[in-house]
C-alpha atoms as a PDB file:
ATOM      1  CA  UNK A   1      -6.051 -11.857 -42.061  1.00  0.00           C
ATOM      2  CA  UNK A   2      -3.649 -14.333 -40.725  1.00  0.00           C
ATOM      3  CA  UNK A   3      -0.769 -12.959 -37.868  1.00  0.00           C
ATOM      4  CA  UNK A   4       2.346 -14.885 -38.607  1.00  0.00           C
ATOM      5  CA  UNK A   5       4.089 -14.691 -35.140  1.00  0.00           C
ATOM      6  CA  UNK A   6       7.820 -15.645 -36.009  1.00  0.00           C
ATOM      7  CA  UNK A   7      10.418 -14.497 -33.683  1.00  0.00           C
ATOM      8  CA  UNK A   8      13.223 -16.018 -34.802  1.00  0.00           C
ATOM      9  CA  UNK A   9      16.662 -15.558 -33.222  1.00  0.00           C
ATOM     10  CA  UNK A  10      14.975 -12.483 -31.512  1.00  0.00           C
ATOM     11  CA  UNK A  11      16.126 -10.898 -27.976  1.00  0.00           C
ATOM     12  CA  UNK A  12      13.402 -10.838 -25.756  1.00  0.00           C
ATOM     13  CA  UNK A  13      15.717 -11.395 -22.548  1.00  0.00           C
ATOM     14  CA  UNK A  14      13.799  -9.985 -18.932  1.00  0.00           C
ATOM     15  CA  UNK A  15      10.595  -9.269 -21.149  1.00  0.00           C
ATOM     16  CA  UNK A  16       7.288  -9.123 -19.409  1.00  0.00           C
ATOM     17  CA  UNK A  17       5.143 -11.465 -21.561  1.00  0.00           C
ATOM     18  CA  UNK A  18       2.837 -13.132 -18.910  1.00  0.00           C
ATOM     19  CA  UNK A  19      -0.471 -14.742 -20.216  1.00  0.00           C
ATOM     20  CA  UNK A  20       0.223 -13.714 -23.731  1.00  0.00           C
ATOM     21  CA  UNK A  21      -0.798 -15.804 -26.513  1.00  0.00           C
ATOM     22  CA  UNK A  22       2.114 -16.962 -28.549  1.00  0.00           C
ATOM     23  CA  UNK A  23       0.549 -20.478 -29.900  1.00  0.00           C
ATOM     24  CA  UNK A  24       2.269 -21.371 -33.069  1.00  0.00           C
ATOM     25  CA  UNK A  25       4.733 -19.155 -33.290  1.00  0.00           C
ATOM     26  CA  UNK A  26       8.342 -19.453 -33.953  1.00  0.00           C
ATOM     27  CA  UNK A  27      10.843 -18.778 -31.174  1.00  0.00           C
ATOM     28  CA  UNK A  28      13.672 -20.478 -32.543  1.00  0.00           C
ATOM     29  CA  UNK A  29      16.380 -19.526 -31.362  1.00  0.00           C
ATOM     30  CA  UNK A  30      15.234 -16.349 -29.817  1.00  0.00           C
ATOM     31  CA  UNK A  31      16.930 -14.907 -26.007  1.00  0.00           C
ATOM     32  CA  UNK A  32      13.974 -15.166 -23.310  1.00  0.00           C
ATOM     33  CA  UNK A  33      16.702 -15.359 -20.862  1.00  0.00           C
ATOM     34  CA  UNK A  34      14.820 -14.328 -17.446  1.00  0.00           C
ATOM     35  CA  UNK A  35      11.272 -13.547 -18.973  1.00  0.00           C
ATOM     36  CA  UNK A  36       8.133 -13.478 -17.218  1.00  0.00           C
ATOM     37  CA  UNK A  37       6.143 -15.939 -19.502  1.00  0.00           C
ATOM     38  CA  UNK A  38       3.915 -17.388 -16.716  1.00  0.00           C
ATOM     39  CA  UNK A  39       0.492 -18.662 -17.638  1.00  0.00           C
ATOM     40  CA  UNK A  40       1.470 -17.669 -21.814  1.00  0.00           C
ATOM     41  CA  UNK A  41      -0.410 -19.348 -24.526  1.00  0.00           C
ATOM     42  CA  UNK A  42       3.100 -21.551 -25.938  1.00  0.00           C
ATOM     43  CA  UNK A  43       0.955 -24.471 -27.440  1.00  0.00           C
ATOM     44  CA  UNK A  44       2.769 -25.939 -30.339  1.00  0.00           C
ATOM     45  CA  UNK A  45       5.261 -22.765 -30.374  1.00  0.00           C
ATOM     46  CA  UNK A  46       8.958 -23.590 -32.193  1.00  0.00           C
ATOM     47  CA  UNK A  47      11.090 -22.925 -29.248  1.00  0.00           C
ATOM     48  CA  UNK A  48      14.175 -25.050 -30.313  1.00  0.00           C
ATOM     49  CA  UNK A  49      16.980 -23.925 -29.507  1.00  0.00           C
ATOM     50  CA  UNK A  50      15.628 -21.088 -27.127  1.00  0.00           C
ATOM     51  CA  UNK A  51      17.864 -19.623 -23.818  1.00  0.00           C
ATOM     52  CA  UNK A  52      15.301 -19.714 -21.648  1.00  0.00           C
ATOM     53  CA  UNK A  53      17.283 -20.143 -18.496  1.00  0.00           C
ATOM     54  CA  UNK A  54      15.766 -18.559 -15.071  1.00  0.00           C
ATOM     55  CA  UNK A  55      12.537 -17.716 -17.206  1.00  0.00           C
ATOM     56  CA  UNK A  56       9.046 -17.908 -15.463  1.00  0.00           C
ATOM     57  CA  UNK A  57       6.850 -20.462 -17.393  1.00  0.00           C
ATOM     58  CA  UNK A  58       4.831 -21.389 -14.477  1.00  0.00           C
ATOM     59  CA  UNK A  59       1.093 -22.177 -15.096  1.00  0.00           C
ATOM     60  CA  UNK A  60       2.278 -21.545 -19.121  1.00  0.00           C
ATOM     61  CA  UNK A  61       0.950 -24.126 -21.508  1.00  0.00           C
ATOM     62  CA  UNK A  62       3.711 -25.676 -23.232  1.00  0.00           C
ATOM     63  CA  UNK A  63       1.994 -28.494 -25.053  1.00  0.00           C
ATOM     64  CA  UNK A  64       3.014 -30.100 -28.337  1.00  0.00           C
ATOM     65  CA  UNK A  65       5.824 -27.097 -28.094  1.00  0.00           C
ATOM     66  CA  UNK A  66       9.114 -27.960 -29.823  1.00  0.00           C
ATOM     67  CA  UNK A  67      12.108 -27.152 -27.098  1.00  0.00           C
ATOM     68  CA  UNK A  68      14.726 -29.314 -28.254  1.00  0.00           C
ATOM     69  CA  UNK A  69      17.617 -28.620 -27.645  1.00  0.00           C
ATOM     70  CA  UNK A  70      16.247 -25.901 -25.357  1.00  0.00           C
ATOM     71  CA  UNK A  71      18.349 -23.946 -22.098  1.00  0.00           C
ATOM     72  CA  UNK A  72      15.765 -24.123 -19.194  1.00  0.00           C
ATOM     73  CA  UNK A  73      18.678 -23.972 -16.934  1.00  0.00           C
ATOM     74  CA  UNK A  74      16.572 -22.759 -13.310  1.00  0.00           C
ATOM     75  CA  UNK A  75      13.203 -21.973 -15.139  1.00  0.00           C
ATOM     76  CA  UNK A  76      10.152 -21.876 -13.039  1.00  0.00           C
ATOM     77  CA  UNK A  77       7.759 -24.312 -15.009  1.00  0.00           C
ATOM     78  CA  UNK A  78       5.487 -25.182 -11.961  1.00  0.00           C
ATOM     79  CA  UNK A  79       2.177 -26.610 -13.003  1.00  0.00           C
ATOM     80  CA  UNK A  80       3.244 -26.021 -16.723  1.00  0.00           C
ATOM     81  CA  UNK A  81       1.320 -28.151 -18.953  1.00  0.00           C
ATOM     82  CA  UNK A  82       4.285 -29.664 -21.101  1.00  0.00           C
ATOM     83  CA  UNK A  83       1.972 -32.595 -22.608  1.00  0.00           C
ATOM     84  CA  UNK A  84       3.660 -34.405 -26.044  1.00  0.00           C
ATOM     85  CA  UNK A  85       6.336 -31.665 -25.722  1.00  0.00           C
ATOM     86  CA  UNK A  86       9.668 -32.101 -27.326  1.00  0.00           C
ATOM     87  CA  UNK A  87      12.328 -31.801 -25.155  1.00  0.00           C
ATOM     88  CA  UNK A  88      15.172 -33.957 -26.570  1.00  0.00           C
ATOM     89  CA  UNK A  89      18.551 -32.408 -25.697  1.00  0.00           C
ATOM     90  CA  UNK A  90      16.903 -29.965 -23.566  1.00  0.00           C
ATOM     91  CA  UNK A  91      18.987 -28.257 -20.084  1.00  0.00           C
ATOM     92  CA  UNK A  92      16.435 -28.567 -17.312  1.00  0.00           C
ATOM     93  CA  UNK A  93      18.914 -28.045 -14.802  1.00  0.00           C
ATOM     94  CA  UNK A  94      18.200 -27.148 -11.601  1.00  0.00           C
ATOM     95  CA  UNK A  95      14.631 -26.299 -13.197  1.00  0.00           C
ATOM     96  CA  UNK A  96      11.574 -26.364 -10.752  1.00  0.00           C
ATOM     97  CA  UNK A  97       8.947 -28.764 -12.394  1.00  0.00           C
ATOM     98  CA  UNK A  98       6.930 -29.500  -9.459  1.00  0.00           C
ATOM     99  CA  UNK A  99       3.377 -30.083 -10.384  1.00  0.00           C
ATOM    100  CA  UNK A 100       3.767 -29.846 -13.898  1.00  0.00           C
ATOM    101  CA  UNK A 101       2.220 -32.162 -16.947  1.00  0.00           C
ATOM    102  CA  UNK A 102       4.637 -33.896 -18.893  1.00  0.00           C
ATOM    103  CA  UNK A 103       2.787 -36.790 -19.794  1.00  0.00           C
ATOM    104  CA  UNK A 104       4.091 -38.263 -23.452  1.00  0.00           C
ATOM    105  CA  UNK A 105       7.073 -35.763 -23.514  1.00  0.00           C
ATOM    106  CA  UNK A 106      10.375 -36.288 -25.322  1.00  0.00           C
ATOM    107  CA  UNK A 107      12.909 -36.046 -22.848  1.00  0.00           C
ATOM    108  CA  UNK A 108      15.461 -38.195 -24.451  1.00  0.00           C
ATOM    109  CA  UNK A 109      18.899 -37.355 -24.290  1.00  0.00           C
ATOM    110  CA  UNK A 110      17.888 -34.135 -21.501  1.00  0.00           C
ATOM    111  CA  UNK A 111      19.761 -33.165 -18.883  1.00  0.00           C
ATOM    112  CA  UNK A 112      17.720 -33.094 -15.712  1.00  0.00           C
ATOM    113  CA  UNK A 113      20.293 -33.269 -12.984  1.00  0.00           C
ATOM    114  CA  UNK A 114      19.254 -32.020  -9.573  1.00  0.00           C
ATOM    115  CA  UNK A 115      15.864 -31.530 -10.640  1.00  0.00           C
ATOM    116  CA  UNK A 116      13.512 -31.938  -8.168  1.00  0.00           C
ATOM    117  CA  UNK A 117      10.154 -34.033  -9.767  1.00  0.00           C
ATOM    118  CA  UNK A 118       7.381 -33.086  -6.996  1.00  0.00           C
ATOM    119  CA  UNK A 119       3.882 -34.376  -7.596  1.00  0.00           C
ATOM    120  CA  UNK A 120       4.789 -34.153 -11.368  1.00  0.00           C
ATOM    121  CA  UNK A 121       2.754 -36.168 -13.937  1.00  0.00           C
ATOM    122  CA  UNK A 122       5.270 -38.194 -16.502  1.00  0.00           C
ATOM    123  CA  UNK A 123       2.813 -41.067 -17.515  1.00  0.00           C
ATOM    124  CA  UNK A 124       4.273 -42.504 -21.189  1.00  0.00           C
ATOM    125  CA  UNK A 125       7.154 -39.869 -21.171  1.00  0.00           C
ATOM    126  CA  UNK A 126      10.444 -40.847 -22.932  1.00  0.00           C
ATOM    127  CA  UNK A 127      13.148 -40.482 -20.756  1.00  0.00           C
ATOM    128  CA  UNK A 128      15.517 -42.632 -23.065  1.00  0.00           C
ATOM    129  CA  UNK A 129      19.256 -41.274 -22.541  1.00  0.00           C
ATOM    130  CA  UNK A 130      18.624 -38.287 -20.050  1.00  0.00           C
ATOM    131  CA  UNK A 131      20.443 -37.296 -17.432  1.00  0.00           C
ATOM    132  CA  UNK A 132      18.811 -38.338 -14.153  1.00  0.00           C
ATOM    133  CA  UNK A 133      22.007 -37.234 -11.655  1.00  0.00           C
ATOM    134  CA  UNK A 134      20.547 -36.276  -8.144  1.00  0.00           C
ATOM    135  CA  UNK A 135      17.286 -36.030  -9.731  1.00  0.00           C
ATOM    136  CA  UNK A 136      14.143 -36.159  -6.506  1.00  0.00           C
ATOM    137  CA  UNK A 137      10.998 -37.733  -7.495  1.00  0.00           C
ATOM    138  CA  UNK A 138       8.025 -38.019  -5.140  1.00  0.00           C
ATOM    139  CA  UNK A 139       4.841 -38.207  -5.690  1.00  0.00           C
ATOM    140  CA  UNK A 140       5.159 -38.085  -9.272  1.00  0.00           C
ATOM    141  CA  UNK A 141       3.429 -40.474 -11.867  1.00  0.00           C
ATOM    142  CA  UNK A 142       5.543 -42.707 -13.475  1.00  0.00           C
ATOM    143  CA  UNK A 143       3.218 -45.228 -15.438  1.00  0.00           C
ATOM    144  CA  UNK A 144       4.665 -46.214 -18.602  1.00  0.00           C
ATOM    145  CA  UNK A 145       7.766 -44.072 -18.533  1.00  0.00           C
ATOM    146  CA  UNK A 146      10.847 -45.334 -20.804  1.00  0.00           C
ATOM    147  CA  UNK A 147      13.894 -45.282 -19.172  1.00  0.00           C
ATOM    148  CA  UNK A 148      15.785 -47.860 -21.167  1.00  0.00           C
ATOM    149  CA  UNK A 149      17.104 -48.953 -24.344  1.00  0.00           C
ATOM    150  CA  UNK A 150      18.098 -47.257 -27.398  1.00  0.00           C
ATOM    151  CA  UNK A 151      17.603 -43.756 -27.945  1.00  0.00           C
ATOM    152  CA  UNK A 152      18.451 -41.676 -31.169  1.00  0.00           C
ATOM    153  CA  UNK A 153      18.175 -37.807 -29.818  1.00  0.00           C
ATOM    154  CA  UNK A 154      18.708 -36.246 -32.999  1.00  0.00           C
ATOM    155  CA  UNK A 155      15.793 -35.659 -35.661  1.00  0.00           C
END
């Protein structure tokens, strides 16, 4: 028997759902406004569209998840592993990445001002368009990163 784990539009806002497994599912949409999603299963999870400002993602595994167009407005996603995610259009503001994976992420067209990219890994990310204002990096990777030319965020 297979679970379907959709969640769409749901209100899960201050919800205690650390280290649970929510790989696949569909969170589009949904409120996780303040959650406590640290070290969560989020692999290849539909999050587009989510609030998940001030959540707790850190040590949560975010890769191949779809957060465009995403609020991560303050989230804690230290050491999150955010490898190939999509995070075109996404508010990262003022979100705490340090030490966290984001090697061949999407973050064209993102908003990333006054983030603060400590020892984070961004080796072949797209940063195409984003929005870089009072944004720290140090000791970060960087290899292969776009920064320039065109860049189409919608799709």
């Amino acid at each position: 028997m297979v679970l379907l784990k959709t969640f769409v539009n749901v209100n899960l806002n201050g919800k205690n759902l650390s280290g649970e497994d929510l790989s696949g599912a569909n969170l589009s949409g949904a409120n996780l406004s303040g959650a406590d999603l640290s070290g969560a299963d989020l692999s290849d999870a539909d999050l587009s569209g989510a609030d998940l400002s001030g959540a707790d993602l850190s040590l949560a595994n975010l890769s191949l998840a779809n957060l465009n167009r995403a609020n991560l407005n303050h989230a804690d996603l230290i050491t999150a592993d955010l490898v190939g995610t999509d995070l075109r259009g996404a508010d990262l503001r003022q979100a705490d990445l340090k030490g966290a994976n984001l090697s061949g992420a999407d973050l064209r067209g993102a908003d990333l001002t006054g983030v603060k990219l400590i020892q984070v890994r961004l080796k072949g990310a797209d940063l195409r368009g984003a929005k870089l204002d009072r944004v720290k990096f140090r000791d970060s990777d960087l290899r292969g990163v776009r920064l320039l030319g065109e860049s189409k965020t919608h799709g």
